[in-house]
Protein backbone atom coordinates (compact mmCIF):
# COMPACT_ATOMS: atom_id res chain seq x y z
CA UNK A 1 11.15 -9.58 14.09
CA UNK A 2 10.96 -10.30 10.48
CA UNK A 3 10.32 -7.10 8.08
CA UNK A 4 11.35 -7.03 4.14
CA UNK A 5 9.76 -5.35 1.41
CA UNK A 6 6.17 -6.15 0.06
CA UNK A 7 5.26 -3.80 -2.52
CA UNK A 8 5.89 -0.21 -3.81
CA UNK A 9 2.70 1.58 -4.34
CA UNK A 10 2.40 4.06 -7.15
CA UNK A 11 -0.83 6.55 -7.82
CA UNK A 12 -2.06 6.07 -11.42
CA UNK A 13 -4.43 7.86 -13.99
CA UNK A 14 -4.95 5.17 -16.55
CA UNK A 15 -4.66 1.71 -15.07
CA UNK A 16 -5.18 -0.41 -18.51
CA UNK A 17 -2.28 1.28 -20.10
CA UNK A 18 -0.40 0.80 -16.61
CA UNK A 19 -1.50 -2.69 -16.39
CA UNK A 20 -0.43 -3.29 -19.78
CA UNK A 21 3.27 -1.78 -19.35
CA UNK A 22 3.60 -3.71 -16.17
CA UNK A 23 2.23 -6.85 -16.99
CA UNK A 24 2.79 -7.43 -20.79
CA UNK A 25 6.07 -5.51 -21.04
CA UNK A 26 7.55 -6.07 -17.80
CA UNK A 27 6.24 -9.53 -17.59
CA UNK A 28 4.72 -8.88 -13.70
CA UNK A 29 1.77 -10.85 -13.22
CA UNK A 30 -1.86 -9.32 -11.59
CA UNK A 31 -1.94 -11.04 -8.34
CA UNK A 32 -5.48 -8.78 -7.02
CA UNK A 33 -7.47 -6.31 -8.11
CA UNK A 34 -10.69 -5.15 -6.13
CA UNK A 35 -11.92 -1.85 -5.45
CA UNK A 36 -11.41 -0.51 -2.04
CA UNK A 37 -14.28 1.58 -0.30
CA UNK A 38 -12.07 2.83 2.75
CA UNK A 39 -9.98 4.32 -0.12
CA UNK A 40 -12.34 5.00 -2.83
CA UNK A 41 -9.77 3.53 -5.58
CA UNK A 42 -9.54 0.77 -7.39
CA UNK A 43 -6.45 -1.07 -6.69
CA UNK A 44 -4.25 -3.55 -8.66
CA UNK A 45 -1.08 -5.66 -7.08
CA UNK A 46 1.17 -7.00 -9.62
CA UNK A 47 3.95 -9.34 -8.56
CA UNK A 48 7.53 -8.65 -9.10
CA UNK A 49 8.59 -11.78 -7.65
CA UNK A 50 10.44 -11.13 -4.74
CA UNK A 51 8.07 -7.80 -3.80
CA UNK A 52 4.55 -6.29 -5.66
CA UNK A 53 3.69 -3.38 -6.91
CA UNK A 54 0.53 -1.78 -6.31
CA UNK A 55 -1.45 0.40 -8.88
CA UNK A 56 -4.32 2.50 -7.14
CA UNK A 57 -6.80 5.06 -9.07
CA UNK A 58 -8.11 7.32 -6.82
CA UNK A 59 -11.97 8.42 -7.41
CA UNK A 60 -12.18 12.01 -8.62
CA UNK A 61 -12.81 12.90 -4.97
CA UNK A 62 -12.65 10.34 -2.58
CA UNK A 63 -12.59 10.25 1.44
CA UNK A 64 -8.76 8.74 2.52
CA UNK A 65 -9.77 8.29 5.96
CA UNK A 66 -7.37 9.95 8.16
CA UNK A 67 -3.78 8.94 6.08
CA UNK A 68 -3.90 12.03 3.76
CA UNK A 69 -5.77 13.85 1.65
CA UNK A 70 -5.54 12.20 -2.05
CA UNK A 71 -5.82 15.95 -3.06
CA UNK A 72 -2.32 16.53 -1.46
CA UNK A 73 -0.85 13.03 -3.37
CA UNK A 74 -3.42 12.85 -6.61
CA UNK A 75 0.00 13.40 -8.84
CA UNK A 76 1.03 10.37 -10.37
CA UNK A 77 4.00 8.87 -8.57
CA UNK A 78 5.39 6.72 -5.60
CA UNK A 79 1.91 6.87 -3.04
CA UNK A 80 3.51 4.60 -0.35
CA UNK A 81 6.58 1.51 0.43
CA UNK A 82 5.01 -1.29 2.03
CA UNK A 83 7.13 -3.79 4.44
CA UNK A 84 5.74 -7.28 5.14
CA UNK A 85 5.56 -8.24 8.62
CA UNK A 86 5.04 -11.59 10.14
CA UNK A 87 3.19 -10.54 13.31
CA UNK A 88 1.35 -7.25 13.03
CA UNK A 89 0.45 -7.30 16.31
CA UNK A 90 4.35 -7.57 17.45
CA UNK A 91 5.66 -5.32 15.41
CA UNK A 92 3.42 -2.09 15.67
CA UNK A 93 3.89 -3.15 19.71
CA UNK A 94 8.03 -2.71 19.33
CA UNK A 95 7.49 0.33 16.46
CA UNK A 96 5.44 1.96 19.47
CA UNK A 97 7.51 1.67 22.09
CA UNK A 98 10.03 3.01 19.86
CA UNK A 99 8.07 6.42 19.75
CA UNK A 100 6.30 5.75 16.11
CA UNK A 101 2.92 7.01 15.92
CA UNK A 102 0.28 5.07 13.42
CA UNK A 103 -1.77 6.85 11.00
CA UNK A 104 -3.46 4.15 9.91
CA UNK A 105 -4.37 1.13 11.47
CA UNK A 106 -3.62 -1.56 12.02
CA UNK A 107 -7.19 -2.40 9.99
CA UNK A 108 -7.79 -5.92 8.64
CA UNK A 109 -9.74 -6.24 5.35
CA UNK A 110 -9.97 -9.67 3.65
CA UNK A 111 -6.55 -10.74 2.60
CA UNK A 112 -4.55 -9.90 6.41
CA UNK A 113 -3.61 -6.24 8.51
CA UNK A 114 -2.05 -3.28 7.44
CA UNK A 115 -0.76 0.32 9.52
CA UNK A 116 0.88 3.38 7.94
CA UNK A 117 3.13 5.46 9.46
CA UNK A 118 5.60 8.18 8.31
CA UNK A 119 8.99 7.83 8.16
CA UNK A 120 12.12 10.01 8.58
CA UNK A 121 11.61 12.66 5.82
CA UNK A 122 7.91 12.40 6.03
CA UNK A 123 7.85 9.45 3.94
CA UNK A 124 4.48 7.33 4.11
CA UNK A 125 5.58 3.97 5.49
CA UNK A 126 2.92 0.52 5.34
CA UNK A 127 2.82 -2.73 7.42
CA UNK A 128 1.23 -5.46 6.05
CA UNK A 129 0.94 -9.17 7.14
CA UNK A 130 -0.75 -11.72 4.32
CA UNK A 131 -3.15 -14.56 5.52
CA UNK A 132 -1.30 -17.32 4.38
């Protein structure tokens, strides 16, 4: 089983100034931006080279499917830490039989899979696999 880190996600209010910290200060390149329905936020992945990090703007009220309510997490800050994973499938088998519960998923949308899950500490944890 293959796991590393693919991207920190942080909960924004203004995501031009954000972009333009990251991006033009930094030096991170945009790698996607699209808005995401399930979510109701606009969402921006900037690489970092080895890992991404991921920009959303939650809607004023928007539905988070079952994960949590954005009401609990609409303070800016660290949202959720996001572990690439070669075989979704695989590894949410082995996390199961190791007594973890999903939130989330696994759901495809366009670009691969991705599950949440909390951690120790009630940290939100992501899986995600990229189509390559």
């Amino acid at each position: 089983m293959n796991i590393k880190l693919d991207h920190i996600s942080i909960i924004v209010k203004d995501v031009e100034e954000n972009i333009r910290f990251y991006r033009d200060i930094l030096s991170f390149n945009v790698k996607l931006g699209f808005y995401d329905e399930g979510e109701k936020a606009r969402i921006i992945f900037l690489n970092m080279g080895n890992s991404m990090l991921e920009l959303i703007v939650p809607d004023d009220s928007p539905i988070y499917m079952e994960k949590k309510k954005w009401e609990d997490s609409k303070k800016t800050g660290v949202e959720h830490i996001a572990f690439f994973v070669d075989d979704m499938d695989k590894t949410c088998e082995y996390l199961r039989s190791r007594g973890i519960e999903f939130v989330l998923g696994p759901l495809e949308f366009p670009d691969g899979k991705y599950a949440y899950f909390y951690g120790p500490e009630g940290i939100l944890l992501e899986l995600i696999s990229w189509k390559m």
